[in-house]
C-alpha atoms as a PDB file:
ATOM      1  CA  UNK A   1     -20.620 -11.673   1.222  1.00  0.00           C
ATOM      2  CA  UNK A   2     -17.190 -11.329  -0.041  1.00  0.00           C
ATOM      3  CA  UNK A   3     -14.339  -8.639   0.415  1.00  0.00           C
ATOM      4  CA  UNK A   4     -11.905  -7.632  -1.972  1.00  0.00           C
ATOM      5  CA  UNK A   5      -9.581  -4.938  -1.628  1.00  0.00           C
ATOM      6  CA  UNK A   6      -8.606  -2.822  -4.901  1.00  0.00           C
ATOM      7  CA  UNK A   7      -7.671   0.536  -5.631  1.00  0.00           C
ATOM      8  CA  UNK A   8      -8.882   2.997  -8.174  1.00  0.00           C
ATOM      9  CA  UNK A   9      -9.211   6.548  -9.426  1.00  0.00           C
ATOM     10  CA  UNK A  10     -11.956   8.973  -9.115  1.00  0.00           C
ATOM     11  CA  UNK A  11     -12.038  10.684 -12.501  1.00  0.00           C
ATOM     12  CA  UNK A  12     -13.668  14.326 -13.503  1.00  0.00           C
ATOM     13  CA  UNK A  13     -17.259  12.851 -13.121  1.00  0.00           C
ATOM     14  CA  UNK A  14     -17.035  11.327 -10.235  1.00  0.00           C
ATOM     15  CA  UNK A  15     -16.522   7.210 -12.111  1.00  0.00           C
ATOM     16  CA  UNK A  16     -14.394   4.906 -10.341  1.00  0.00           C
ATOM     17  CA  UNK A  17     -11.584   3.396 -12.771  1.00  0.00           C
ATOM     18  CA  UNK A  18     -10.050   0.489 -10.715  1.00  0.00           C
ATOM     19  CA  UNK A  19      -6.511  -0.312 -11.054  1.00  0.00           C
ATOM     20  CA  UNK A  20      -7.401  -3.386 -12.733  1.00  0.00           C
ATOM     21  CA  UNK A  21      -9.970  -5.789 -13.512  1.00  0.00           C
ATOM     22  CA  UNK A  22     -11.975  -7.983 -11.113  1.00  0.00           C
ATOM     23  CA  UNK A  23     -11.618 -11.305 -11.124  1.00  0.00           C
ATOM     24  CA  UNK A  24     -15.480 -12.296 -10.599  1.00  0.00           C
ATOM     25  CA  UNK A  25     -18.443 -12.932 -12.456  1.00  0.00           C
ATOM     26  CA  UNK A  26     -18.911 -10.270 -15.102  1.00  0.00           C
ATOM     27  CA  UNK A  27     -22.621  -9.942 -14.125  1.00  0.00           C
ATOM     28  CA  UNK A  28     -22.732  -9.598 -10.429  1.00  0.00           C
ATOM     29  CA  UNK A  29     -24.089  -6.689  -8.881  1.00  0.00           C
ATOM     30  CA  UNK A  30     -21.685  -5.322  -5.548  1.00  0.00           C
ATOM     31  CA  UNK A  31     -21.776  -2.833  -2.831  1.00  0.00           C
ATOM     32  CA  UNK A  32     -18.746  -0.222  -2.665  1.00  0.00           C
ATOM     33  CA  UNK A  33     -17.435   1.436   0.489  1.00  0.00           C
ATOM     34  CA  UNK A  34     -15.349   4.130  -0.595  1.00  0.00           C
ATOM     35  CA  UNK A  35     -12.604   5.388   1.974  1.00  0.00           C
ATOM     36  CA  UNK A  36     -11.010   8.455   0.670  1.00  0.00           C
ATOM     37  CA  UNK A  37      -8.256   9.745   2.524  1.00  0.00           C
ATOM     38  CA  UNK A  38      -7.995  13.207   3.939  1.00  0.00           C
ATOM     39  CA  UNK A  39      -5.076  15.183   1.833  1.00  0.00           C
ATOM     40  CA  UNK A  40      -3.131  15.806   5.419  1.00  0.00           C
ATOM     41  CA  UNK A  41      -2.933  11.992   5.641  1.00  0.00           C
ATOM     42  CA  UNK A  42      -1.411  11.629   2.190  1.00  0.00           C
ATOM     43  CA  UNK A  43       0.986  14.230   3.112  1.00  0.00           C
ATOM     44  CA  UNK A  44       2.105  12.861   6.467  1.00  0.00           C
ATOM     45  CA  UNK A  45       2.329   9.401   4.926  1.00  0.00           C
ATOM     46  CA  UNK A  46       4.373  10.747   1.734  1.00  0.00           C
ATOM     47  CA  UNK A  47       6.965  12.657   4.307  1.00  0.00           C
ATOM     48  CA  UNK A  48       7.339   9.696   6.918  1.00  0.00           C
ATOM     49  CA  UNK A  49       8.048   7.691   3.427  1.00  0.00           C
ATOM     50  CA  UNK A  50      10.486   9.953   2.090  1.00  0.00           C
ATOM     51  CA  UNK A  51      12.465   9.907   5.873  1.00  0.00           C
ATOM     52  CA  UNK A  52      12.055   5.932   5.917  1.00  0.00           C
ATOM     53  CA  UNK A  53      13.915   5.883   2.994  1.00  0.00           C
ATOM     54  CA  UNK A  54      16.505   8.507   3.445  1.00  0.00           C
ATOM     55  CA  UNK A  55      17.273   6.583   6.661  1.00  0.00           C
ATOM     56  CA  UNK A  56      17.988   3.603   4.685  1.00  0.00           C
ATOM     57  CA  UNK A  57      19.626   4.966   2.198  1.00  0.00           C
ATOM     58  CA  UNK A  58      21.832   6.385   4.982  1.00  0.00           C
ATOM     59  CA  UNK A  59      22.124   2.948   6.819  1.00  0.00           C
ATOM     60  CA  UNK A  60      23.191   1.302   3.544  1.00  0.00           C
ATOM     61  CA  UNK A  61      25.808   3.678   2.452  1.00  0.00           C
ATOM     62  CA  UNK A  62      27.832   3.522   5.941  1.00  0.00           C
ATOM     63  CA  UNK A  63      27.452  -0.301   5.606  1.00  0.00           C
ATOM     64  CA  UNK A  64      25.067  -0.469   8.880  1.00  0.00           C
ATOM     65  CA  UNK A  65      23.412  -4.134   6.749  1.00  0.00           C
ATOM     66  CA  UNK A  66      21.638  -6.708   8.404  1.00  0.00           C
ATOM     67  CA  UNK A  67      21.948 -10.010   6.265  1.00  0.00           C
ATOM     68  CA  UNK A  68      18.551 -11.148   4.399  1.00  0.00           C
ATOM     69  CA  UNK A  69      18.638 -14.317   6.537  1.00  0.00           C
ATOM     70  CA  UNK A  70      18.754 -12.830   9.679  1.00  0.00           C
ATOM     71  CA  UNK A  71      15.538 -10.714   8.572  1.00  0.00           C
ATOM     72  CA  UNK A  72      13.501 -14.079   7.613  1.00  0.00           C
ATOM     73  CA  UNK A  73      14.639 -15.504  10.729  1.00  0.00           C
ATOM     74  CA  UNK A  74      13.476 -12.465  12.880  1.00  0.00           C
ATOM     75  CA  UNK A  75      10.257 -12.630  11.074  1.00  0.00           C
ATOM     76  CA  UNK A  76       9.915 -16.024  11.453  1.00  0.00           C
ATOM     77  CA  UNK A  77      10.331 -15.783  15.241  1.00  0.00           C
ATOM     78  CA  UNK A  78       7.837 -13.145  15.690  1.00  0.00           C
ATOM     79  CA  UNK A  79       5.472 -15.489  14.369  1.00  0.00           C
END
């Protein structure tokens, strides 16, 4: 069995509109696992977001940079 990850909308009935197609046979039957996440989660997640980026935001504006190739090279060590 295969995974693929997507994303999608539960509309007014209850359908599941997908974000975009599937790229598999147009026939195939498949199993869904739906993971619907609890409303404080979206919350928390949509806050912590919001202070992520007003952090740097702030970081940017007082110059406090780090150059693009010292971030691939920090990634690359972590490797």
């Amino acid at each position: 069995m295969k995974a693929i990850k997507v994303m999608g909308t539960v509309d007014e009935q209850g359908q599941i509109a997908l974000d975009y197609p599937l790229n598999i046979d147009k026939k195939s039957r498949v199993e869904l696992i739906v993971l619907i996440p609890e409303e404080e989660a979206v919350n928390q997640s949509k806050e912590a977001l919001l202070e992520d980026f007003r952090q740097a935001w702030q970081e940017a504006m007082n110059g406090d940079t780090i150059p693009v190739e010292q971030l691939w090279e920090e990634l690359e060590n972590d490797r």
